[in-house]
Protein backbone atom coordinates (compact mmCIF):
# COMPACT_ATOMS: atom_id res chain seq x y z
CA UNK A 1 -25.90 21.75 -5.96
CA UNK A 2 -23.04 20.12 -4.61
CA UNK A 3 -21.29 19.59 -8.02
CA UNK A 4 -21.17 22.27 -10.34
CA UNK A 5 -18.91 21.31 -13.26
CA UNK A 6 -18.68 18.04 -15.52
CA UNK A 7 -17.75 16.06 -12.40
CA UNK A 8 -21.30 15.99 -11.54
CA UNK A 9 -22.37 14.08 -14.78
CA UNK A 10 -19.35 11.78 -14.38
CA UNK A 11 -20.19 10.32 -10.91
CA UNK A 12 -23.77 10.19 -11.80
CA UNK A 13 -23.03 8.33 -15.22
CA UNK A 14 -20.30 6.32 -13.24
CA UNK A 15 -23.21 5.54 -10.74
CA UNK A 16 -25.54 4.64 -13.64
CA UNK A 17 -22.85 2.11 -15.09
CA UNK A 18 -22.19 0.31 -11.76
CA UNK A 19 -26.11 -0.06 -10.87
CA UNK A 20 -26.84 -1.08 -14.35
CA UNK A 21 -24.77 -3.02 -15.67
CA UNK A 22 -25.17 -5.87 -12.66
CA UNK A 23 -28.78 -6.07 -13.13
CA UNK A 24 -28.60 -6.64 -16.82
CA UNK A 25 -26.07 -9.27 -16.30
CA UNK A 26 -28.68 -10.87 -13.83
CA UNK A 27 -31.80 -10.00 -16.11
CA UNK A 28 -29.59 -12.31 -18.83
CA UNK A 29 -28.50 -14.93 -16.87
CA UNK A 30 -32.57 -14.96 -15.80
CA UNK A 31 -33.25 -15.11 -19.52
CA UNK A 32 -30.89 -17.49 -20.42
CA UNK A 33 -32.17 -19.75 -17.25
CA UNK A 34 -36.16 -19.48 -18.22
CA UNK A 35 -35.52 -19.99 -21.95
CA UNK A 36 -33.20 -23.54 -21.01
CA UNK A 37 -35.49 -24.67 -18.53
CA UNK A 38 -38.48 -23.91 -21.42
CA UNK A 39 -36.37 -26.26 -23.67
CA UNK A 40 -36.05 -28.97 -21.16
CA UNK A 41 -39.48 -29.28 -19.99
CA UNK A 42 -40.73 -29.29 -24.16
CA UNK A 43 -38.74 -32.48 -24.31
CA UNK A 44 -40.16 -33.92 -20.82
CA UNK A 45 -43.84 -33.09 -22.48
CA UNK A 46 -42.70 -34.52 -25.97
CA UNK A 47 -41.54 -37.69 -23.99
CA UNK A 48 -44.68 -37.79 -21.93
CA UNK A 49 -46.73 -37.73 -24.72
CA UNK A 50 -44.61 -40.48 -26.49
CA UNK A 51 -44.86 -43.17 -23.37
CA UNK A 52 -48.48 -42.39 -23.45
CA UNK A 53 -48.84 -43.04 -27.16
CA UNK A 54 -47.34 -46.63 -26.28
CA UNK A 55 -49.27 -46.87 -23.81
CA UNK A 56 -52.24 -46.76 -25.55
CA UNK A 57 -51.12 -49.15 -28.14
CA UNK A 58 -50.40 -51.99 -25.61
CA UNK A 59 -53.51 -51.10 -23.74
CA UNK A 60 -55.82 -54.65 -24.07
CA UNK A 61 -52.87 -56.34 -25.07
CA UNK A 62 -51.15 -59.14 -22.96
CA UNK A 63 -48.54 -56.82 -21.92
CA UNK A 64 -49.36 -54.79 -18.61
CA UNK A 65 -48.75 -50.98 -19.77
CA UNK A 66 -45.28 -49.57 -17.88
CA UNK A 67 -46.32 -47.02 -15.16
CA UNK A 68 -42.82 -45.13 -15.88
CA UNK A 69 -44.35 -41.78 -16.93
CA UNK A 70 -44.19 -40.61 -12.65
CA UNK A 71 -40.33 -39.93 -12.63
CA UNK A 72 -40.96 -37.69 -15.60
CA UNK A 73 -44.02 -35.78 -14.40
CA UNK A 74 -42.03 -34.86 -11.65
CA UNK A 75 -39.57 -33.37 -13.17
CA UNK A 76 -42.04 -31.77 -15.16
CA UNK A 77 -43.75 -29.99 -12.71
CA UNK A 78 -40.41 -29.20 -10.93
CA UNK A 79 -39.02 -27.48 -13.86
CA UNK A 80 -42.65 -26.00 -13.96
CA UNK A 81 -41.69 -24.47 -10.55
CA UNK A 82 -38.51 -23.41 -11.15
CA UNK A 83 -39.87 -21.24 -13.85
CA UNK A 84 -42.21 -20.26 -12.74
CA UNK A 85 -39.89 -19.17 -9.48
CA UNK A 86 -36.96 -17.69 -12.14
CA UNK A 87 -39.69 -15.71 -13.85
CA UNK A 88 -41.06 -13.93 -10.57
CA UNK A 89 -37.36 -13.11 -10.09
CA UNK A 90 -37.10 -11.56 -13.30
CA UNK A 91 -40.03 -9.10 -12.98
CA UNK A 92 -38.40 -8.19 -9.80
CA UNK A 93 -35.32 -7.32 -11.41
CA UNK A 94 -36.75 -5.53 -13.82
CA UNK A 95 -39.02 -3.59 -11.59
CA UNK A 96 -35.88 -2.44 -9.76
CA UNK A 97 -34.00 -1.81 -12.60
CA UNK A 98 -36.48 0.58 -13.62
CA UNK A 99 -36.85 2.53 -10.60
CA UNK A 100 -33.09 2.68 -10.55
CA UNK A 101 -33.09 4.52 -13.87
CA UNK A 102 -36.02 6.80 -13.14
CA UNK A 103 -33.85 7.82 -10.02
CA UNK A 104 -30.70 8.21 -12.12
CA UNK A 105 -32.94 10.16 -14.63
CA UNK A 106 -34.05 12.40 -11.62
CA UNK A 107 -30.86 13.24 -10.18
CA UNK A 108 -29.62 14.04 -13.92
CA UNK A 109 -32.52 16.11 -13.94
CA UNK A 110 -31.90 18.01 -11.26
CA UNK A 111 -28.41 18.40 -12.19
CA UNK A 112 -29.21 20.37 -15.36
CA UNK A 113 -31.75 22.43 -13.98
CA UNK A 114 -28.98 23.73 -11.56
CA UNK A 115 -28.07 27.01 -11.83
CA UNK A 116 -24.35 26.25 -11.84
CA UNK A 117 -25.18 23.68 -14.57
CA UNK A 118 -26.57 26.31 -16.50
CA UNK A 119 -24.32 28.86 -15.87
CA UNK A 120 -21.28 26.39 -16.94
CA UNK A 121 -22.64 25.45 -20.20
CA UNK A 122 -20.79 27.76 -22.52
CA UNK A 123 -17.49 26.30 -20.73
CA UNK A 124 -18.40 22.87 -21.33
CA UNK A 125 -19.15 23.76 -24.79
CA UNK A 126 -15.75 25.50 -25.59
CA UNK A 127 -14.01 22.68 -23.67
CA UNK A 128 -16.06 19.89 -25.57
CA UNK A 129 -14.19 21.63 -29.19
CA UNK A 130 -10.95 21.54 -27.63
CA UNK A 131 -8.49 18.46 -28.27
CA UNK A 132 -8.54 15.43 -26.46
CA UNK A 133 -5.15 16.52 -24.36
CA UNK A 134 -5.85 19.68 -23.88
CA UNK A 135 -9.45 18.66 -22.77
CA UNK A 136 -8.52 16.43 -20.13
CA UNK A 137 -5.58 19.35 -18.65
CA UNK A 138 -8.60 21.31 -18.47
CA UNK A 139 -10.93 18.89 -16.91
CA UNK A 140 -7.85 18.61 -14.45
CA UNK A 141 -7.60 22.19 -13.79
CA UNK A 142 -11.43 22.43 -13.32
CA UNK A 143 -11.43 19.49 -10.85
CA UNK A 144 -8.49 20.76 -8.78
CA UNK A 145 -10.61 24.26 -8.59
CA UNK A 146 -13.56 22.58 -7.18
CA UNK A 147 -11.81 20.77 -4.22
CA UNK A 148 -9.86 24.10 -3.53
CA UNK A 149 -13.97 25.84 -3.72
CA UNK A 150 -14.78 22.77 -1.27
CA UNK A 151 -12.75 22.96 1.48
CA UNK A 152 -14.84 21.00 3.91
CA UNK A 153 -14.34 17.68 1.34
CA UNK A 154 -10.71 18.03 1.50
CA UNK A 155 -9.35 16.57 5.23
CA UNK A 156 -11.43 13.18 4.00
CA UNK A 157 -10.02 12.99 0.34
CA UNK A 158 -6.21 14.40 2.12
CA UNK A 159 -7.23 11.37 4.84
CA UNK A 160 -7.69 8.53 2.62
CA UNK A 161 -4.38 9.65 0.24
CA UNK A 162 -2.80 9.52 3.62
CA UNK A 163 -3.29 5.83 4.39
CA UNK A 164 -2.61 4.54 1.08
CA UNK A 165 -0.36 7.75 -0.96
CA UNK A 166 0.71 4.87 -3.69
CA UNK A 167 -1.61 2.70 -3.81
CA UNK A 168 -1.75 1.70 -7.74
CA UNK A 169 2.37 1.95 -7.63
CA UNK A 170 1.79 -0.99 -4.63
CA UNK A 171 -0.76 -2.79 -7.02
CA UNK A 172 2.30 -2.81 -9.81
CA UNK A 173 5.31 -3.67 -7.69
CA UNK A 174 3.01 -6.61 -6.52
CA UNK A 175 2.07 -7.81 -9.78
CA UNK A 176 5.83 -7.34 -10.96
CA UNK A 177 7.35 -9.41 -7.55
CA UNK A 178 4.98 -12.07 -8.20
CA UNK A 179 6.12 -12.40 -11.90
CA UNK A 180 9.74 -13.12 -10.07
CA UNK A 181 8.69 -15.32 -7.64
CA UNK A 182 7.23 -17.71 -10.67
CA UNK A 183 10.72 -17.25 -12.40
CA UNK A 184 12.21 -18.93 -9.13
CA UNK A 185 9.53 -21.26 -8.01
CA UNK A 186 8.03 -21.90 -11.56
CA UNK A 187 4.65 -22.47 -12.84
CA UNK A 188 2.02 -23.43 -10.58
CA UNK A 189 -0.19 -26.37 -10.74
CA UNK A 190 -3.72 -24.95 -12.09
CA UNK A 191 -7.21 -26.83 -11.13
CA UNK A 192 -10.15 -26.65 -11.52
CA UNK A 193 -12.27 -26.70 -7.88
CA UNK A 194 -15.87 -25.60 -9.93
CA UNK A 195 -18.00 -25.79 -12.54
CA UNK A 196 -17.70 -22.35 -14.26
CA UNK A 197 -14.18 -21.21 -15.77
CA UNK A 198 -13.40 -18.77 -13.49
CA UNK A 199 -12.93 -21.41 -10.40
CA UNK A 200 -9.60 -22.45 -10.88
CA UNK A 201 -7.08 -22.18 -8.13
CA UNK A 202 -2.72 -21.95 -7.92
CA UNK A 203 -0.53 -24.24 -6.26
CA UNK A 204 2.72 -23.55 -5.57
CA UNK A 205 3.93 -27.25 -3.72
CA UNK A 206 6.13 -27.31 -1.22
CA UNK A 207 9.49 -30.29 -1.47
CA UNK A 208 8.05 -31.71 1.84
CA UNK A 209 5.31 -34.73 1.98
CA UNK A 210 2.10 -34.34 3.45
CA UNK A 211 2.72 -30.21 4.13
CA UNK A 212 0.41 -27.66 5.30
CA UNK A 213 -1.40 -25.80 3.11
CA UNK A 214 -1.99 -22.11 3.17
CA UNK A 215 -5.39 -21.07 0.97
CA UNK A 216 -5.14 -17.20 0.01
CA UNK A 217 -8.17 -15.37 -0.72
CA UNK A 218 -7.20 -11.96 -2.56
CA UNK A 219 -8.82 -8.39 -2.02
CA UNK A 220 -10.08 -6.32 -4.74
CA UNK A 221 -13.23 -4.63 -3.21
CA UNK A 222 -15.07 -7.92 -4.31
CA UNK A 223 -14.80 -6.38 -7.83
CA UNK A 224 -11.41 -7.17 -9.27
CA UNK A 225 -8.17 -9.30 -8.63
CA UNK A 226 -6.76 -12.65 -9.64
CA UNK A 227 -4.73 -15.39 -8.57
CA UNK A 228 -1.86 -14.80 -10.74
CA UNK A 229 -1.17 -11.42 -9.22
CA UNK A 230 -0.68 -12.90 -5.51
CA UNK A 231 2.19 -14.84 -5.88
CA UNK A 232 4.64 -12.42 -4.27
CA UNK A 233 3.95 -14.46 -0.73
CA UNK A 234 4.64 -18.15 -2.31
CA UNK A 235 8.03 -18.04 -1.03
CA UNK A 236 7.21 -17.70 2.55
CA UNK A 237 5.35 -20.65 2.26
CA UNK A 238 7.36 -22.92 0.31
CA UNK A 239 10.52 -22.08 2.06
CA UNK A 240 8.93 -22.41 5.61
CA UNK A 241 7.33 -26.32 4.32
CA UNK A 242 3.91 -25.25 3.21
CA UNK A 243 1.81 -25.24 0.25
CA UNK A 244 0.52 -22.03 -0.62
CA UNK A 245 -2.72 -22.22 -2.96
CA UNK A 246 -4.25 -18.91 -4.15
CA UNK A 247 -7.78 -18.78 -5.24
CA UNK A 248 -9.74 -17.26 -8.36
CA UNK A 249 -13.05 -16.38 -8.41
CA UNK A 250 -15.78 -14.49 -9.55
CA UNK A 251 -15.94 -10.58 -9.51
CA UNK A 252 -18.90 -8.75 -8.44
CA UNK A 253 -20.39 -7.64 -11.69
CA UNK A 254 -19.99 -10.85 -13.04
CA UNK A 255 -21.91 -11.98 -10.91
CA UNK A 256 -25.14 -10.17 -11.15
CA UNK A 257 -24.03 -8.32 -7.97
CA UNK A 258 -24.32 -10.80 -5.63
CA UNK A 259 -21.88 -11.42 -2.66
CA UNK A 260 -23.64 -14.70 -2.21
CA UNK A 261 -22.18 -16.21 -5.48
CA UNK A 262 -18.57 -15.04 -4.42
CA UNK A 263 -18.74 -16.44 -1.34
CA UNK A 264 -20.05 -19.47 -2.16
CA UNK A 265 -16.72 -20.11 -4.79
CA UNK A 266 -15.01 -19.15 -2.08
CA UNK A 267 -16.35 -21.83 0.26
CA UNK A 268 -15.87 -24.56 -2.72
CA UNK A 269 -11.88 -23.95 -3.63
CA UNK A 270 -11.79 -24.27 0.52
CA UNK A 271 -13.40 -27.67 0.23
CA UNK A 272 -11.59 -28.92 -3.30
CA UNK A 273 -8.50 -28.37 -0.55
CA UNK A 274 -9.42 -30.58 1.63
CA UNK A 275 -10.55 -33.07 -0.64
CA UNK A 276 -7.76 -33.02 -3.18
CA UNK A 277 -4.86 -32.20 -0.69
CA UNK A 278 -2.98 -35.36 -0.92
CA UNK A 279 -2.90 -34.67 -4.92
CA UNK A 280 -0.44 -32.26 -4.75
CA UNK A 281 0.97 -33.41 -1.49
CA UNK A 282 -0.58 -31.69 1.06
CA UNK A 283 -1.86 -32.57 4.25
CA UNK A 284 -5.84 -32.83 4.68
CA UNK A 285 -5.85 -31.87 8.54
CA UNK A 286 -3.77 -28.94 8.47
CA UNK A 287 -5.32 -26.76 6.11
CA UNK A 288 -5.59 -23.01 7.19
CA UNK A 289 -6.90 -19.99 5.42
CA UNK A 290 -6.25 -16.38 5.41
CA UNK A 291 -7.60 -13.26 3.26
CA UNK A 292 -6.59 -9.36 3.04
CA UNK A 293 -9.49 -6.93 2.74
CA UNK A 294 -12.73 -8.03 0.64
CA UNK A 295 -10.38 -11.56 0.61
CA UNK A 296 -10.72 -10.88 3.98
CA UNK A 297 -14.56 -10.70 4.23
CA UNK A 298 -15.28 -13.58 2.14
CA UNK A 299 -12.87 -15.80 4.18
CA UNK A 300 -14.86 -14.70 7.03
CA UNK A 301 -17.79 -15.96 5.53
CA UNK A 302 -16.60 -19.21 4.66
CA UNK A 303 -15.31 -19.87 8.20
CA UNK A 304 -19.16 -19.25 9.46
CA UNK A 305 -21.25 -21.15 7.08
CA UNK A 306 -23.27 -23.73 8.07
CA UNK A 307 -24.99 -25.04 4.78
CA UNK A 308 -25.45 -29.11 4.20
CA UNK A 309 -24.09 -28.96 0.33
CA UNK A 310 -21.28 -30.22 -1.13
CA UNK A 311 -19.87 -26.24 -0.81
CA UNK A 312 -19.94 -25.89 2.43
CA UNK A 313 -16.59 -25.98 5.00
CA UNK A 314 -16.93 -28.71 7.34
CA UNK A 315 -16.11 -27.63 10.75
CA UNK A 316 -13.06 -29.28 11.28
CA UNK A 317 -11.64 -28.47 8.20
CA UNK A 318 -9.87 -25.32 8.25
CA UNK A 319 -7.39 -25.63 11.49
CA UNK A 320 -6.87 -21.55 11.93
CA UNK A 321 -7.57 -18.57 9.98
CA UNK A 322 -5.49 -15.11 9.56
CA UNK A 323 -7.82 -12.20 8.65
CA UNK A 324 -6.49 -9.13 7.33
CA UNK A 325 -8.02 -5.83 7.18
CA UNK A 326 -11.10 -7.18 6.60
CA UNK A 327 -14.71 -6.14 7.16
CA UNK A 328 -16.64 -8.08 9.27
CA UNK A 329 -20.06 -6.52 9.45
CA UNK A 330 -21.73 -4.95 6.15
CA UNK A 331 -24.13 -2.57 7.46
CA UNK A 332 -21.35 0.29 7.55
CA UNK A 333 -20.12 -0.87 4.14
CA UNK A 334 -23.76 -0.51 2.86
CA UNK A 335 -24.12 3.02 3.81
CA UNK A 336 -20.97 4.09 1.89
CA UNK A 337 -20.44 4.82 -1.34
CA UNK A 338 -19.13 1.34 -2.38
CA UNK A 339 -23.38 -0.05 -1.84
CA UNK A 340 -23.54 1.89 -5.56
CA UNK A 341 -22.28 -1.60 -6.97
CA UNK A 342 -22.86 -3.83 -3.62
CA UNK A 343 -26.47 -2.70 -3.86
CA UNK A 344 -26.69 -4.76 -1.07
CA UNK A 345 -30.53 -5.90 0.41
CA UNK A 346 -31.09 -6.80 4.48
CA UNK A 347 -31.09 -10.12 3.39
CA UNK A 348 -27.48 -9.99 1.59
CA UNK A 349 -26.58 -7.81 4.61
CA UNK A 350 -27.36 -9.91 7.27
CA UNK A 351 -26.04 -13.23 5.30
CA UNK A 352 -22.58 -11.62 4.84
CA UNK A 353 -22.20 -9.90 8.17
CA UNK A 354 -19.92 -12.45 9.67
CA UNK A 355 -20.07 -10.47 13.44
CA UNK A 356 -23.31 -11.67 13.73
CA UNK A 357 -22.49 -15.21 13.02
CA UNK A 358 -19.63 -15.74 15.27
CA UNK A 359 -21.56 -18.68 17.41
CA UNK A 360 -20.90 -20.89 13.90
CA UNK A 361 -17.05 -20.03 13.81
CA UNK A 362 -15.07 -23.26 15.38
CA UNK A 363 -11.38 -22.32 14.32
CA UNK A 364 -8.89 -19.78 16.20
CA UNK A 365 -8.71 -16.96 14.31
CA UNK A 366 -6.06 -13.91 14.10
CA UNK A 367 -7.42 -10.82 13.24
CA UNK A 368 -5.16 -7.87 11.80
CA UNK A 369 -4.60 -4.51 10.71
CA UNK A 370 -2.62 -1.36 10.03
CA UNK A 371 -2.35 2.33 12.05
CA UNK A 372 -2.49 3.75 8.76
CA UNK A 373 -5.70 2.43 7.47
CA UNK A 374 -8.64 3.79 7.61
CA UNK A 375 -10.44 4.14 10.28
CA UNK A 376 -13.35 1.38 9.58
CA UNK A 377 -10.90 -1.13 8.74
CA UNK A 378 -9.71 -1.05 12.28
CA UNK A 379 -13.18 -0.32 13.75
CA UNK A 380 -14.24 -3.43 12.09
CA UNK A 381 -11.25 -5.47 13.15
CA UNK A 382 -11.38 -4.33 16.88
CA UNK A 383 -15.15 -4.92 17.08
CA UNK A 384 -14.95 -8.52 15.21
CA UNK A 385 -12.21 -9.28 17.79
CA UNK A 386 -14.46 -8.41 20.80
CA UNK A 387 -17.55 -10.42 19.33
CA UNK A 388 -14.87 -13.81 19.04
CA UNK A 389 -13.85 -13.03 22.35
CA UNK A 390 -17.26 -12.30 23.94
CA UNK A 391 -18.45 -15.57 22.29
CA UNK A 392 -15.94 -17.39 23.71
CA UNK A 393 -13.90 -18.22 20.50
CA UNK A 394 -10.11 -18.22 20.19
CA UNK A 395 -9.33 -15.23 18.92
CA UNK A 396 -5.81 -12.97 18.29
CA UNK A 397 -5.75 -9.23 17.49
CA UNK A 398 -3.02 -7.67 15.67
CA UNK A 399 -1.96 -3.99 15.56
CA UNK A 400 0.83 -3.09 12.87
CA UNK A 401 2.53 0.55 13.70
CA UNK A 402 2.81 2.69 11.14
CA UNK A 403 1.70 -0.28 8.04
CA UNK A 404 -1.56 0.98 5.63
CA UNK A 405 -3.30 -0.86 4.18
CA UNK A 406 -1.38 -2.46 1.20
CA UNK A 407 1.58 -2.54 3.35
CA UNK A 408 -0.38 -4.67 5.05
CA UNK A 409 -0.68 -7.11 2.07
CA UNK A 410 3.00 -6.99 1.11
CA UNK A 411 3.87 -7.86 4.69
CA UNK A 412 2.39 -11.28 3.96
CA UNK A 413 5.66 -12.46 1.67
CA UNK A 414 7.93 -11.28 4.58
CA UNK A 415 8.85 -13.76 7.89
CA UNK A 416 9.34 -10.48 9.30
CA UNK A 417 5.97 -8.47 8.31
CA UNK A 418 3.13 -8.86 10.44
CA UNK A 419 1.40 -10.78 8.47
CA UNK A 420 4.10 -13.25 7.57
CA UNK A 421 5.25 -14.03 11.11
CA UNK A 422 1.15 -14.29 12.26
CA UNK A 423 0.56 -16.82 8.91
CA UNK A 424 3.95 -19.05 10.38
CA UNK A 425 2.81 -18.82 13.87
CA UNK A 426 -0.62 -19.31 12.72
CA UNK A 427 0.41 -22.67 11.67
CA UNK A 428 3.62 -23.28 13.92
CA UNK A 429 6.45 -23.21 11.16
């Protein structure tokens, strides 16, 4: 087996978690659909049946009898379809969440029928009566002896503290130089650009009239992150005559594990931009974007939309668009370990694989990323770069020495970082 300790039930319980616990959010939000669209077509029928009621009592009378009953019928048997549609859907995702558990329940299986499960049970036992800190020195212990028994995992795990050594010490300093940046610029305007609560976006207004704007789309591996936390690069903007709006949006479990939903929230704050611009003093035609990682990626895919509703980005919108170590193509991402939660189909796949929509991309576009990152992030970069390029789109491509990848994203508050003096060039401040 390739685990043979407690770390073996821990990433398959951790895998259980993230495959679960999106489908049950989209089972419920199924339910929750079916059972209001059951309560709105009882009322259509109710009505129906009134109007015909009335009907029948004017029926010989002088009056002629209304013929007002087709508006509702239609909506009756729409709603009929939509249920019947939502309802399909929900057998689906019940089906699959089934086989995922009979899976899970397999690979448990053949976990404890392991000889090294078996043969580690009376250490689990004595560690299990231990207490809690002592437990969890010993779980520490255990799990530094199995990378030193694993030798040929360790250059990957050693290659990936490499790139990013403090990565969660980053995350902090970020949060904490955003928190200052407030103190100096104060509190930002907060709107709403969607229906749901969680579409609400920052503004941090520049003195000038009729500025710039600079919409930020934050990283988080599409799972966590929030507009609050990204206020570190405000200053760059303000300072250099620019509005600098940050974005909030949904996370991935929260929404049933579907890309689609992010990206389209992502594709609505863009267009609340443009249409609410002058409100806070910006300038409708020289709006530009830019995203870091999974930010990144969903910027991407707002940039090559081409849907008719009222969330789509028009295509002259957005005037330019920096892209930081982003991924640009899902098919690698989808055989990693991060498709446990992306659980991502060929149709979600191909839909947010921006590469292979680059003939609907009308804006110039930098692309950038660090020597330190890993390697896909700069695969992906390099390769979205030469699909722009072969399409015959304007296109930049970026190389920072030496940055990884949060460096990256702190470079963004600096006129000096990469990604600070792209963003000003970007938009010729």
């Amino acid at each position: 087996m390739e685990l043979a300790s407690g770390a073996a039930v821990e990433q398959y319980g951790r895998l259980a978690v993230e495959e679960r616990v999106p489908i049950d959010a989209e089972i419920a939000r199924l339910r929750a659909d079916s059972t209001e669209i059951r309560t709105r077509l009882a009322q259509l029928e109710r009505a129906m049946h009134k109007c015909r009621e009335a009907t029948d009592d004017l029926s010989g009378s002088a009056l002629s009898p209304a013929s007002g009953d087709e508006e509702p019928s239609a909506d009756i048997a729409r709603l009929k379809a939509v249920l019947a549609a939502r309802e399909q859907r929900l057998v689906e995702v019940e089906a699959a969440a089934r086989g995922q558990i009979a899976a899970l329940s397999e690979a448990l299986a053949t976990i404890e029928e392991s000889i090294a499960w078996r043969a580690t049970a009376p250490l689990r036992a004595a560690a299990a009566a231990l207490p809690q800190p002592v437990r969890l020195a010993f779980f520490r212990v255990a799990r530094g002896v199995y990378w030193a028994l694993t030798p040929h995992r360790m250059p990957a795990r050693l290659e990936w503290l490499l790139y990013a050594p403090q990565m969660r010490r980053t995350v902090k300093r970020l949060e904490s130089l955003s928190e200052e940046v407030r103190s100096r610029l104060g509190t930002p305007l907060r709107r709403s650009y969607g229906p749901s609560p969680i579409e609400r976006l920052d503004v941090y207004p520049a003195a000038r009239p009729d500025a710039p704007v600079f919409v930020f789309v934050h990283g988080g591996a599409w799972r966590e992150g929030e507009a609050g936390n990204y206020a570190f690069p405000a200053e760059l903007f303000v300072n250099a005559g620019a509005h600098y709006v940050v974005l909030d949006f949904i996370g991935l479990k929260e929404a049933g594990g579907d890309l689609r939903i992010m990206a389209e929230q992502v594709r609505r704050g863009i267009a609340w931009v443009y249409r609410n611009a002058a409100s806070f003093g910006g300038d409708r035609d020289r709006i530009f974007v830019g995203g870091h990682s999974s930010g990144a990626h969903l910027c991407a895919i707002a940039l090559v939309s081409d849907r008719g509703d009222d969330v789509a980005v028009p295509a002259d919108t957005v005037k330019g668009a920096l892209l930081m170590s982003g991924v640009f193509d899902m098919k690698p991402v989808r055989q990693s370990r991060r498709n446990a939660y992306l659980r991502l189909t060929d149709e979600i796949e191909q839909a947010m694989s921006a590469r292979r929509h680059v003939g609907l991309l009308h804006v110039p576009v930098v692309i950038t990323y660090g020597t330190y990152e890993p390697p896909e992030f700069q695969q992906q970069s390099r390769d979205f770069f030469t699909a722009l390029k072969d399409a015959g789109k304007p296109a930049e491509l970026l190389e920072a020495a030496n940055f990884n990848h949060m460096d990256m994203m702190e470079s963004l508050s600096s006129p000096y970082g990469p990604n600070g003096r792209a963003a000003l060039a970007l938009m010729k401040l």
